[in-house]
N, C-alpha and C. Protein backbone atom coordinates (compact mmCIF):
# COMPACT_ATOMS: atom_id res chain seq x y z
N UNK A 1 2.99 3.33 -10.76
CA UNK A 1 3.83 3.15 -9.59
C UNK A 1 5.18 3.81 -9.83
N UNK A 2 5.44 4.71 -9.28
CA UNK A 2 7.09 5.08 -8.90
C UNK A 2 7.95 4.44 -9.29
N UNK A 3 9.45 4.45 -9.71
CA UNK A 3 9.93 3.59 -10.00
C UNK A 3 11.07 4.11 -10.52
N UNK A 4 12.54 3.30 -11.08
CA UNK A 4 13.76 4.17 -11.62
C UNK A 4 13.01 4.51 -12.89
N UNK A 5 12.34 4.19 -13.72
CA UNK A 5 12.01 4.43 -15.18
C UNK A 5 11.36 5.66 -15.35
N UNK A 6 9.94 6.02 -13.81
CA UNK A 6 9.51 7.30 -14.29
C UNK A 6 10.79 8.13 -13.79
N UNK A 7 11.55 8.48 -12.61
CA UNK A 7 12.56 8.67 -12.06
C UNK A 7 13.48 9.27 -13.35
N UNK A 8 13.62 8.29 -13.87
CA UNK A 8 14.58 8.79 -15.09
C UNK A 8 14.18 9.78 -15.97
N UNK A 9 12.94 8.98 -16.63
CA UNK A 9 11.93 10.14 -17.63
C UNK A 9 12.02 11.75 -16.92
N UNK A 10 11.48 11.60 -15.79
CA UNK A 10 11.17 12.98 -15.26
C UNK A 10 12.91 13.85 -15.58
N UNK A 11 13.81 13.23 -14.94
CA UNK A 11 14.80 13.60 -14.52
C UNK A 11 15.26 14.09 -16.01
N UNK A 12 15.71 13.36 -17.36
CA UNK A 12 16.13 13.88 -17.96
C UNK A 12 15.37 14.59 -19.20
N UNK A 13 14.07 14.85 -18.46
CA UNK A 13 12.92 15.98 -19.59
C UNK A 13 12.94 17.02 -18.52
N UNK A 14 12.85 16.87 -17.29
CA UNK A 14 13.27 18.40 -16.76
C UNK A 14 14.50 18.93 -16.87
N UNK A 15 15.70 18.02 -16.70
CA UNK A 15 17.13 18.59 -17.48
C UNK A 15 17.48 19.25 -18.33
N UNK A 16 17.06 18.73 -19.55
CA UNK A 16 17.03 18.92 -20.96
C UNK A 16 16.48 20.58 -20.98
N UNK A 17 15.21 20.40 -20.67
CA UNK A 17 14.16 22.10 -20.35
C UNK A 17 14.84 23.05 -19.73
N UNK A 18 15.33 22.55 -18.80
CA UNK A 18 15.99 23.28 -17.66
C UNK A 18 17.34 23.70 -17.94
N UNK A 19 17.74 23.31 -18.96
CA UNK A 19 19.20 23.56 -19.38
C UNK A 19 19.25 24.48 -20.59
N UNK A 20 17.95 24.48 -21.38
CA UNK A 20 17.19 25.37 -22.53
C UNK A 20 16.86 26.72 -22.31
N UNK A 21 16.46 26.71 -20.91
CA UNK A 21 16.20 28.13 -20.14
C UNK A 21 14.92 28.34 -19.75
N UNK A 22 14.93 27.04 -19.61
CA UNK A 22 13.09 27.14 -19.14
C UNK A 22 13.31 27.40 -17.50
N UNK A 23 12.09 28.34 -17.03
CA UNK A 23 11.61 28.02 -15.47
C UNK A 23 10.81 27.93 -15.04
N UNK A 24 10.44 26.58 -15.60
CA UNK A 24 9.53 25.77 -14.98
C UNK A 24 9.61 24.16 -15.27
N UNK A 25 9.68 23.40 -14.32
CA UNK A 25 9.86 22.07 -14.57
C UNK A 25 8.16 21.25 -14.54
N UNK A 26 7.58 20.86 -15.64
CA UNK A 26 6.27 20.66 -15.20
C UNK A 26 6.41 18.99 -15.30
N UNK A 27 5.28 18.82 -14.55
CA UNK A 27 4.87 17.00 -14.26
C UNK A 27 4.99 16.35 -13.21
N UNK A 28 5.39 16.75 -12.24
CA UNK A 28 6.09 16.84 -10.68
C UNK A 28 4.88 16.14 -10.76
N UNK A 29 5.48 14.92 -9.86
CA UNK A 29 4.11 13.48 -9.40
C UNK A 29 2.92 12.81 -10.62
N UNK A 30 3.30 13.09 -11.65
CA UNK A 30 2.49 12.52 -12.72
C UNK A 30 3.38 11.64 -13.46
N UNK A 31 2.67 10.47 -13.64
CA UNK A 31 2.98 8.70 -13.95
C UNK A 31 1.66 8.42 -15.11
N UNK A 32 2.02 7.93 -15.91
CA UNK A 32 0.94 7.51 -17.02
C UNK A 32 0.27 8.94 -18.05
N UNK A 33 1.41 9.15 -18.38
CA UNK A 33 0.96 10.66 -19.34
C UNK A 33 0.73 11.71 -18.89
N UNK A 34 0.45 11.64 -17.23
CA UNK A 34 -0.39 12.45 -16.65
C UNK A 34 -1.73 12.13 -16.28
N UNK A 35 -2.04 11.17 -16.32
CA UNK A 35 -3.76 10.27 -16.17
C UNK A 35 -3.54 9.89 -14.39
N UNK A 36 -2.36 9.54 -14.11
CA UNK A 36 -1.87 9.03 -12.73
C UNK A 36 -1.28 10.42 -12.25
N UNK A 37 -1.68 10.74 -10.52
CA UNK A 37 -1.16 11.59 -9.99
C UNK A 37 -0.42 10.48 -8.53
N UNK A 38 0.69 10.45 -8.32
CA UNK A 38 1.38 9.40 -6.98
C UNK A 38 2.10 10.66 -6.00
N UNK A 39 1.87 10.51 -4.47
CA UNK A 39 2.24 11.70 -4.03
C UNK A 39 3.93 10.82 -3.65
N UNK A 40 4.44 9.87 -3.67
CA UNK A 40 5.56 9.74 -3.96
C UNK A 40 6.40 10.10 -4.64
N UNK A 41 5.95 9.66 -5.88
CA UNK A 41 6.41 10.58 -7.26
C UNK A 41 6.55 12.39 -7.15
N UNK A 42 5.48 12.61 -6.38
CA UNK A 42 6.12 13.72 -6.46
C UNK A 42 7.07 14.02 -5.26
N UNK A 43 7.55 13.49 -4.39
CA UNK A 43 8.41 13.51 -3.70
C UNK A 43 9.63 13.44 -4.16
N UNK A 44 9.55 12.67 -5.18
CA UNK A 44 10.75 12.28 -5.67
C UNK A 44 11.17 12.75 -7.19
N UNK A 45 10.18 13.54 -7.37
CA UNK A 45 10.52 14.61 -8.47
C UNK A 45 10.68 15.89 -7.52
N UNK A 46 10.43 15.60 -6.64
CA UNK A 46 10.64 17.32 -6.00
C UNK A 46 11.98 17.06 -5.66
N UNK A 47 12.57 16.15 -5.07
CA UNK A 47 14.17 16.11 -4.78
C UNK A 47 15.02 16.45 -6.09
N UNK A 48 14.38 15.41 -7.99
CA UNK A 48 15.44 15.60 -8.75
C UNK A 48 15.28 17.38 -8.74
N UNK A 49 14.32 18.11 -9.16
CA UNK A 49 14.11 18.86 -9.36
C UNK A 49 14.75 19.85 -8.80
N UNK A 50 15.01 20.12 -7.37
CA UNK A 50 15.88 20.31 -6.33
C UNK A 50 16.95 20.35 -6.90
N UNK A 51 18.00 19.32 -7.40
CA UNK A 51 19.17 19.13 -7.71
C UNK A 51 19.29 19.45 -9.25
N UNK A 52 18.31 19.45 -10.09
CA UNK A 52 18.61 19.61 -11.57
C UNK A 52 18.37 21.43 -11.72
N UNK A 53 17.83 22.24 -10.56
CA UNK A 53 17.85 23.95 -10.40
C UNK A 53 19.22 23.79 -10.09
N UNK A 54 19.89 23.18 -8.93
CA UNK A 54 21.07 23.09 -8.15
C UNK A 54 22.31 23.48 -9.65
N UNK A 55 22.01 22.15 -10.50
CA UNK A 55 22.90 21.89 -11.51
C UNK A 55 22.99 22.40 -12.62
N UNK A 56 22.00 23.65 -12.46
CA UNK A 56 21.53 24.51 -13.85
C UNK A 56 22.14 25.90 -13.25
N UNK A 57 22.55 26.33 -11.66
CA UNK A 57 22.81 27.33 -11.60
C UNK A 57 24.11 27.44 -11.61
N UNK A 58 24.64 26.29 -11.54
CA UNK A 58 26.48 26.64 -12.14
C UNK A 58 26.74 26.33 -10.68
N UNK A 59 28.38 26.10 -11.00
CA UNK A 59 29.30 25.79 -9.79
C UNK A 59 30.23 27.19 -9.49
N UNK A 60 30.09 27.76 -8.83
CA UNK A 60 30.62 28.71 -8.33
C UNK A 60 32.78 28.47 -8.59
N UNK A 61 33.32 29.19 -8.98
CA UNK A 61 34.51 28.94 -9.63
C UNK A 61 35.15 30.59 -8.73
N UNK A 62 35.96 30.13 -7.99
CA UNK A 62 36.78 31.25 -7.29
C UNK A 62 38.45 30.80 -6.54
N UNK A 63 38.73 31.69 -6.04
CA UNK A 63 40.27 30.65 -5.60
C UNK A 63 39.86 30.08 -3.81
N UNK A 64 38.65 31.22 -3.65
CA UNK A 64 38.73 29.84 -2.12
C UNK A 64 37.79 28.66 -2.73
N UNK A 65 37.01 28.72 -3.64
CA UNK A 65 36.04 27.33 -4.18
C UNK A 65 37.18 25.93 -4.52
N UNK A 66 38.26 26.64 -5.36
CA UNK A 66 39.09 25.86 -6.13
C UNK A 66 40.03 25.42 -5.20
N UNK A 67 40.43 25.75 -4.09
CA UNK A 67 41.40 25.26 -3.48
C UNK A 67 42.38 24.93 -3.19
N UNK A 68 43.03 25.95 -4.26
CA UNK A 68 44.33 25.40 -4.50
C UNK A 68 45.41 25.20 -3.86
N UNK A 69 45.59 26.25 -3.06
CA UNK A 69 46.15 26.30 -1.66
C UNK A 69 45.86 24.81 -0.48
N UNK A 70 44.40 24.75 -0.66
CA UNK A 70 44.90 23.50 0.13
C UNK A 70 45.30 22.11 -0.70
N UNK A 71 44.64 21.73 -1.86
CA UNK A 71 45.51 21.07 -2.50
C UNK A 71 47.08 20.82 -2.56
N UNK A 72 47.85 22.05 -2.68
CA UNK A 72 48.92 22.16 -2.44
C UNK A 72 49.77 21.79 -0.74
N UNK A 73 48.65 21.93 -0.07
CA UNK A 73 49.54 21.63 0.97
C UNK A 73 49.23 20.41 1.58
N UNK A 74 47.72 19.83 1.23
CA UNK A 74 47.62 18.76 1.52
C UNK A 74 48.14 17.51 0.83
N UNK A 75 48.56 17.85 -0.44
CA UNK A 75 49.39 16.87 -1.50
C UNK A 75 47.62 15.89 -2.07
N UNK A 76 48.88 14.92 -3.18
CA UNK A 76 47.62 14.19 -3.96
C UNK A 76 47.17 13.20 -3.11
N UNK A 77 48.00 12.75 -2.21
CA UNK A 77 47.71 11.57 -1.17
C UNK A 77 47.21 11.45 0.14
N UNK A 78 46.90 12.91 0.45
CA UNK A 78 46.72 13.77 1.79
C UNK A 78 45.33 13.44 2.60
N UNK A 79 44.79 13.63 3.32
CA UNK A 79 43.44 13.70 3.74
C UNK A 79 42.91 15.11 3.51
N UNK A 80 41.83 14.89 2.94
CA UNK A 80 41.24 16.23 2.94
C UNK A 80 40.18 16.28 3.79
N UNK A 81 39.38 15.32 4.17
CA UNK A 81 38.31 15.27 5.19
C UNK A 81 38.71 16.52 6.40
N UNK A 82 39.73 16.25 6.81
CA UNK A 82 40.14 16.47 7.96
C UNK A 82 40.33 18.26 8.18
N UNK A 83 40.28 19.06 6.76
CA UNK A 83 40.72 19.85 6.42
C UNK A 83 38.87 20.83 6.63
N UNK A 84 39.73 22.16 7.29
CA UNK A 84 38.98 23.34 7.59
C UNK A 84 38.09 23.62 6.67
N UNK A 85 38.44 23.78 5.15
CA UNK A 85 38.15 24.21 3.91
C UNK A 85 37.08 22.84 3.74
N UNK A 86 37.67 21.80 3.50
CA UNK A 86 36.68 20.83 3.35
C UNK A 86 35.25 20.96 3.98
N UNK A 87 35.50 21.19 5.39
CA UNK A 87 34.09 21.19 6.19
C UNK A 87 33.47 22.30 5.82
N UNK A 88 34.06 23.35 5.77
CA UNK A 88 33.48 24.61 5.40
C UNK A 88 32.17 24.54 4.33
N UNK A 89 33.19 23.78 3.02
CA UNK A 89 32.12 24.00 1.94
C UNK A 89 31.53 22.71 1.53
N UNK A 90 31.69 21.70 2.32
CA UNK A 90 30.99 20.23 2.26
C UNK A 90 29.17 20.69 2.58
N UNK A 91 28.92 21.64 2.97
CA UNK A 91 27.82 21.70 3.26
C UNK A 91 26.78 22.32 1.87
N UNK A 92 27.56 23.07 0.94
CA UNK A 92 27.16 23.61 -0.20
C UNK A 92 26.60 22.76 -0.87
N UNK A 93 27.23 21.52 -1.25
CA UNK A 93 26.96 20.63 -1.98
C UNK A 93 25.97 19.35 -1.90
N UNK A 94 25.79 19.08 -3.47
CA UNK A 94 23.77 18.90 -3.71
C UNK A 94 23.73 18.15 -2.12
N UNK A 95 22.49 18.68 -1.62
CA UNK A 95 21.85 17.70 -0.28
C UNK A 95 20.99 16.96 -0.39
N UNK A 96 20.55 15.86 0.04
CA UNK A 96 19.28 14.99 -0.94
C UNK A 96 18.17 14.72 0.64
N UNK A 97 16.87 15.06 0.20
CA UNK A 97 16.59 14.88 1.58
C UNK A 97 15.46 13.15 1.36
N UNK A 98 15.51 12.51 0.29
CA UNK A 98 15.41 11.11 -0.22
C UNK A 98 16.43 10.29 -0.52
N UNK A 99 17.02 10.56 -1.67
CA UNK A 99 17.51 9.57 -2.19
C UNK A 99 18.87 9.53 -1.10
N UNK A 100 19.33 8.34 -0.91
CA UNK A 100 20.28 8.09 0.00
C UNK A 100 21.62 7.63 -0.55
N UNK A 101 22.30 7.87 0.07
CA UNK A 101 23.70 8.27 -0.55
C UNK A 101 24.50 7.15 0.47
N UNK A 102 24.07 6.49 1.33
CA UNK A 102 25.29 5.73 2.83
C UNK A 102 25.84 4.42 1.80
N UNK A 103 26.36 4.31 2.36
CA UNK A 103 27.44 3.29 1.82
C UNK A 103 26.22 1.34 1.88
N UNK A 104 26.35 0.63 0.85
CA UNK A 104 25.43 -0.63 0.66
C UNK A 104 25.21 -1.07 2.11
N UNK A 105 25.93 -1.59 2.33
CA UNK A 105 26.42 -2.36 3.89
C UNK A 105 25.21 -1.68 4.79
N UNK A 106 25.23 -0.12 5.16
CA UNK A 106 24.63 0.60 5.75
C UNK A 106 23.48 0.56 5.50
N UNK A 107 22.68 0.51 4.29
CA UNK A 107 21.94 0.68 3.42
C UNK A 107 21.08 -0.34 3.80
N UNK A 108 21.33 -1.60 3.44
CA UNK A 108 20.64 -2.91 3.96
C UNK A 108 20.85 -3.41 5.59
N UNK A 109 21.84 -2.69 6.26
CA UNK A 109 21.21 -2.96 7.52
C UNK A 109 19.80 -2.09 8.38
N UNK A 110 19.99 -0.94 7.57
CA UNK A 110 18.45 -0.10 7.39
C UNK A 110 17.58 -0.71 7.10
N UNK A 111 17.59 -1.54 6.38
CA UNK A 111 15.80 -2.06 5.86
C UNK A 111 16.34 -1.94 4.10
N UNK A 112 17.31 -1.62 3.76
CA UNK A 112 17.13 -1.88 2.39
C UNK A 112 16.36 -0.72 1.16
N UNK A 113 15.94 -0.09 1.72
CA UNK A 113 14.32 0.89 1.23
C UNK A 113 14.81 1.55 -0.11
N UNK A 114 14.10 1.14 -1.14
CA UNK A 114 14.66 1.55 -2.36
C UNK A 114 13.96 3.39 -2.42
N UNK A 115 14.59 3.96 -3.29
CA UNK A 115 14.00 5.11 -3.60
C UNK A 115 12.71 5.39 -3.57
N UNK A 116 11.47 4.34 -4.24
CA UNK A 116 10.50 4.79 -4.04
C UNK A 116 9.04 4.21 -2.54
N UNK A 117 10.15 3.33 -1.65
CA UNK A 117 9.70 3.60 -0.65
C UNK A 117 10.28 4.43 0.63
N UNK A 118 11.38 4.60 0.18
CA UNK A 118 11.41 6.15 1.09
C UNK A 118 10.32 6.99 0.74
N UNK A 119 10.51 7.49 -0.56
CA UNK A 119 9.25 8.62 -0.88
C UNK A 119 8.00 8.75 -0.60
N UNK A 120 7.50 7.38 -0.25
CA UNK A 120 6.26 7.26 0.43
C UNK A 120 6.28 7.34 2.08
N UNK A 121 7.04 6.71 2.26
CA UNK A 121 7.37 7.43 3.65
C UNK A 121 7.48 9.42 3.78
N UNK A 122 7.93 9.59 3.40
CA UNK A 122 8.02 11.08 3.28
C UNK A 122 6.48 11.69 2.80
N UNK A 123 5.84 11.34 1.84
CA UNK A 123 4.95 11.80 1.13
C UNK A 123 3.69 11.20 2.26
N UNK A 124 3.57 9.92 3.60
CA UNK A 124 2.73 9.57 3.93
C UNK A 124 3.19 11.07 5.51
N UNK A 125 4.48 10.86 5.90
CA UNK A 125 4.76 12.01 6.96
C UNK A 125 4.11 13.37 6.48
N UNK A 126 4.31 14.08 5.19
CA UNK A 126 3.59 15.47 4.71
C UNK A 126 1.99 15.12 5.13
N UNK A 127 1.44 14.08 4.82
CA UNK A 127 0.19 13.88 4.76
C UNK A 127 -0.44 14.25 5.88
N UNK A 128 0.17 13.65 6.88
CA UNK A 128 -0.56 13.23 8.20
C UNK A 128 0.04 14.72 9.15
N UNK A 129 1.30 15.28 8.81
CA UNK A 129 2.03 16.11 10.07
C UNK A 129 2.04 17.72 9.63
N UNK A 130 2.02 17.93 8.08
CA UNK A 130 2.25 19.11 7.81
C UNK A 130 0.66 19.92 8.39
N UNK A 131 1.48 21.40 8.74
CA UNK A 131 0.60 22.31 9.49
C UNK A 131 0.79 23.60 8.73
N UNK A 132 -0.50 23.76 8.54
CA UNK A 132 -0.57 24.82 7.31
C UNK A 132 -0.56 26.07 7.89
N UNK A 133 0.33 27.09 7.38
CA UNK A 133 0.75 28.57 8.17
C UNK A 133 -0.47 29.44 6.78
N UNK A 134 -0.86 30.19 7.47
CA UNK A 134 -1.91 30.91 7.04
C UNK A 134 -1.05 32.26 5.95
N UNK A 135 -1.54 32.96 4.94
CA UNK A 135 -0.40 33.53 4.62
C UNK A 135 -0.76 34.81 5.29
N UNK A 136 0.13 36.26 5.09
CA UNK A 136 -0.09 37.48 5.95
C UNK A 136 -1.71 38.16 5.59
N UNK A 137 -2.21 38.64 6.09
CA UNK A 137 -3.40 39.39 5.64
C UNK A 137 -3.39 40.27 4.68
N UNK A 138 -2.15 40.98 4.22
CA UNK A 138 -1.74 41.82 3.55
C UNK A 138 -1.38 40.72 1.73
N UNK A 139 -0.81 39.80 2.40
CA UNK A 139 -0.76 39.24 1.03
C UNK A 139 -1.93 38.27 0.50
N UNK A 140 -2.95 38.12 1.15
CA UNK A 140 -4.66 37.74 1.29
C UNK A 140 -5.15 38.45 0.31
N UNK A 141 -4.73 39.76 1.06
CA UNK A 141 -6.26 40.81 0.51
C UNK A 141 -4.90 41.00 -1.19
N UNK A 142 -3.51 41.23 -1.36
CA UNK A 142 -3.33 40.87 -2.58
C UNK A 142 -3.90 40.14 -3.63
N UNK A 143 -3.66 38.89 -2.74
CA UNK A 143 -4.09 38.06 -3.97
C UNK A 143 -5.74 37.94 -4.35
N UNK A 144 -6.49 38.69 -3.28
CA UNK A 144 -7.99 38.95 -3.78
C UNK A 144 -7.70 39.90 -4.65
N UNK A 145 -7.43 40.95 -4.33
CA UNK A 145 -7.68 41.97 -5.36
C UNK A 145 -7.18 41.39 -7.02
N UNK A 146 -6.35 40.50 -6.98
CA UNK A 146 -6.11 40.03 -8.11
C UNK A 146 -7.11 39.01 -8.66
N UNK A 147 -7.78 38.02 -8.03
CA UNK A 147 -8.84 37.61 -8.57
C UNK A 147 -9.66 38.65 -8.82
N UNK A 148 -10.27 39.38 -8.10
CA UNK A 148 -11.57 40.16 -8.57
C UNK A 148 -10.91 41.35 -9.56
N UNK A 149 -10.01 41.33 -9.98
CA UNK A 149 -9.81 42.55 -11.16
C UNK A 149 -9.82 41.09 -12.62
N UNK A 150 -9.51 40.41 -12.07
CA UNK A 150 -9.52 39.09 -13.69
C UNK A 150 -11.00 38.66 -13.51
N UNK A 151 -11.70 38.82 -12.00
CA UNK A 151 -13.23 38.58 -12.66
C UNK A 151 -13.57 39.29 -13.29
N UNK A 152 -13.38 40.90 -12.95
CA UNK A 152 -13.96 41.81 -13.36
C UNK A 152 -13.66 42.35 -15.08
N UNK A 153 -12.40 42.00 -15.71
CA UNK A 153 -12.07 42.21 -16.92
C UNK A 153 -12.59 40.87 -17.66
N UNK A 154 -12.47 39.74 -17.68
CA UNK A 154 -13.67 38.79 -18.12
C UNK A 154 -14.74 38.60 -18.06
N UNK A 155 -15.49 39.20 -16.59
CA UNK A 155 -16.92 39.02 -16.57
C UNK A 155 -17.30 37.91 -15.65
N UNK A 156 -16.96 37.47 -15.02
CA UNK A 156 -17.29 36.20 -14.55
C UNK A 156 -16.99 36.76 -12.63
N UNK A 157 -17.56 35.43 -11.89
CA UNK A 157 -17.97 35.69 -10.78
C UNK A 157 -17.58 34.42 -9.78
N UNK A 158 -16.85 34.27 -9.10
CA UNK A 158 -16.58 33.03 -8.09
C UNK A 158 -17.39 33.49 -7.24
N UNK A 159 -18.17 33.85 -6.93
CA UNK A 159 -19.40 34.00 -5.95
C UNK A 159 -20.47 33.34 -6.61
């Protein structure tokens, strides 16, 4: 079952990898060694995963990123919400399309829904709504020709 513990595991063994220079995060939805596949879990490894690429590609460091200018004019006590720059680049930053971020209060007048029943919600919506786009014909007959040249240099036959 889903939960903060696999949540964590996943999160800081794809970190760790991911910060090593690996690209590839493997285990996405696997619970119990890998013996368990949960399509929650992988919902919710697809979000850390999401954010731990996010946090591996660096924070962009420039003088409109840094702000200094508006810092300066908005002072230490200032509103920044309110500020052009703020809205601008509020949108850059990590987006979570699970884990929920609203304030407690908000939170439990929702229903309360911990992390891993959102994810089932999400993972039961993919189930039932996603509509599968066919890929181009051109990249079809690609990826045939690439099976039948690895049948053909091994020997073997998917027919």
């Amino acid at each position: 079952m889903p939960d903060g513990q696999a949540a964590h595991e996943f999160t800081i063994t794809a970190l760790l990898t991911a910060l090593a220079g690996s690209n590839l995060i493997y285990g996405a939805g696997m619970l119990e060694l890998g013996i368990t596949f949960d399509y929650a879990q992988m919902v919710m490894d697809n979000e850390m995963a999401r954010m731990i690429k996010k946090a591996v590609c660096g924070i962009p460091v420039s003088d409109e990123t840094l702000a200094i200018d508006v810092i300066k004019q908005v002072g230490t006590a200032g509103n920044f919400i309110s500020e052009e720059h703020t809205f601008k680049h509020m949108r850059t930053q990590s987006k979570t399309k699970v884990i929920d971020r609203r304030m407690r209060d908000v939170w439990l007048a929702d229903g309360g829904k911990d992390f891993a029943e959102r994810a089932y919600e999400v993972a039961r919506s993919i189930l039932e709504d996603y509509k599968a786009v066919n890929l181009p014909e051109s990249v079809q007959a690609q990826l045939r020709a690439i099976v039948v040249e690895t049948e053909i240099e091994f020997g073997v036959s998917s027919k």
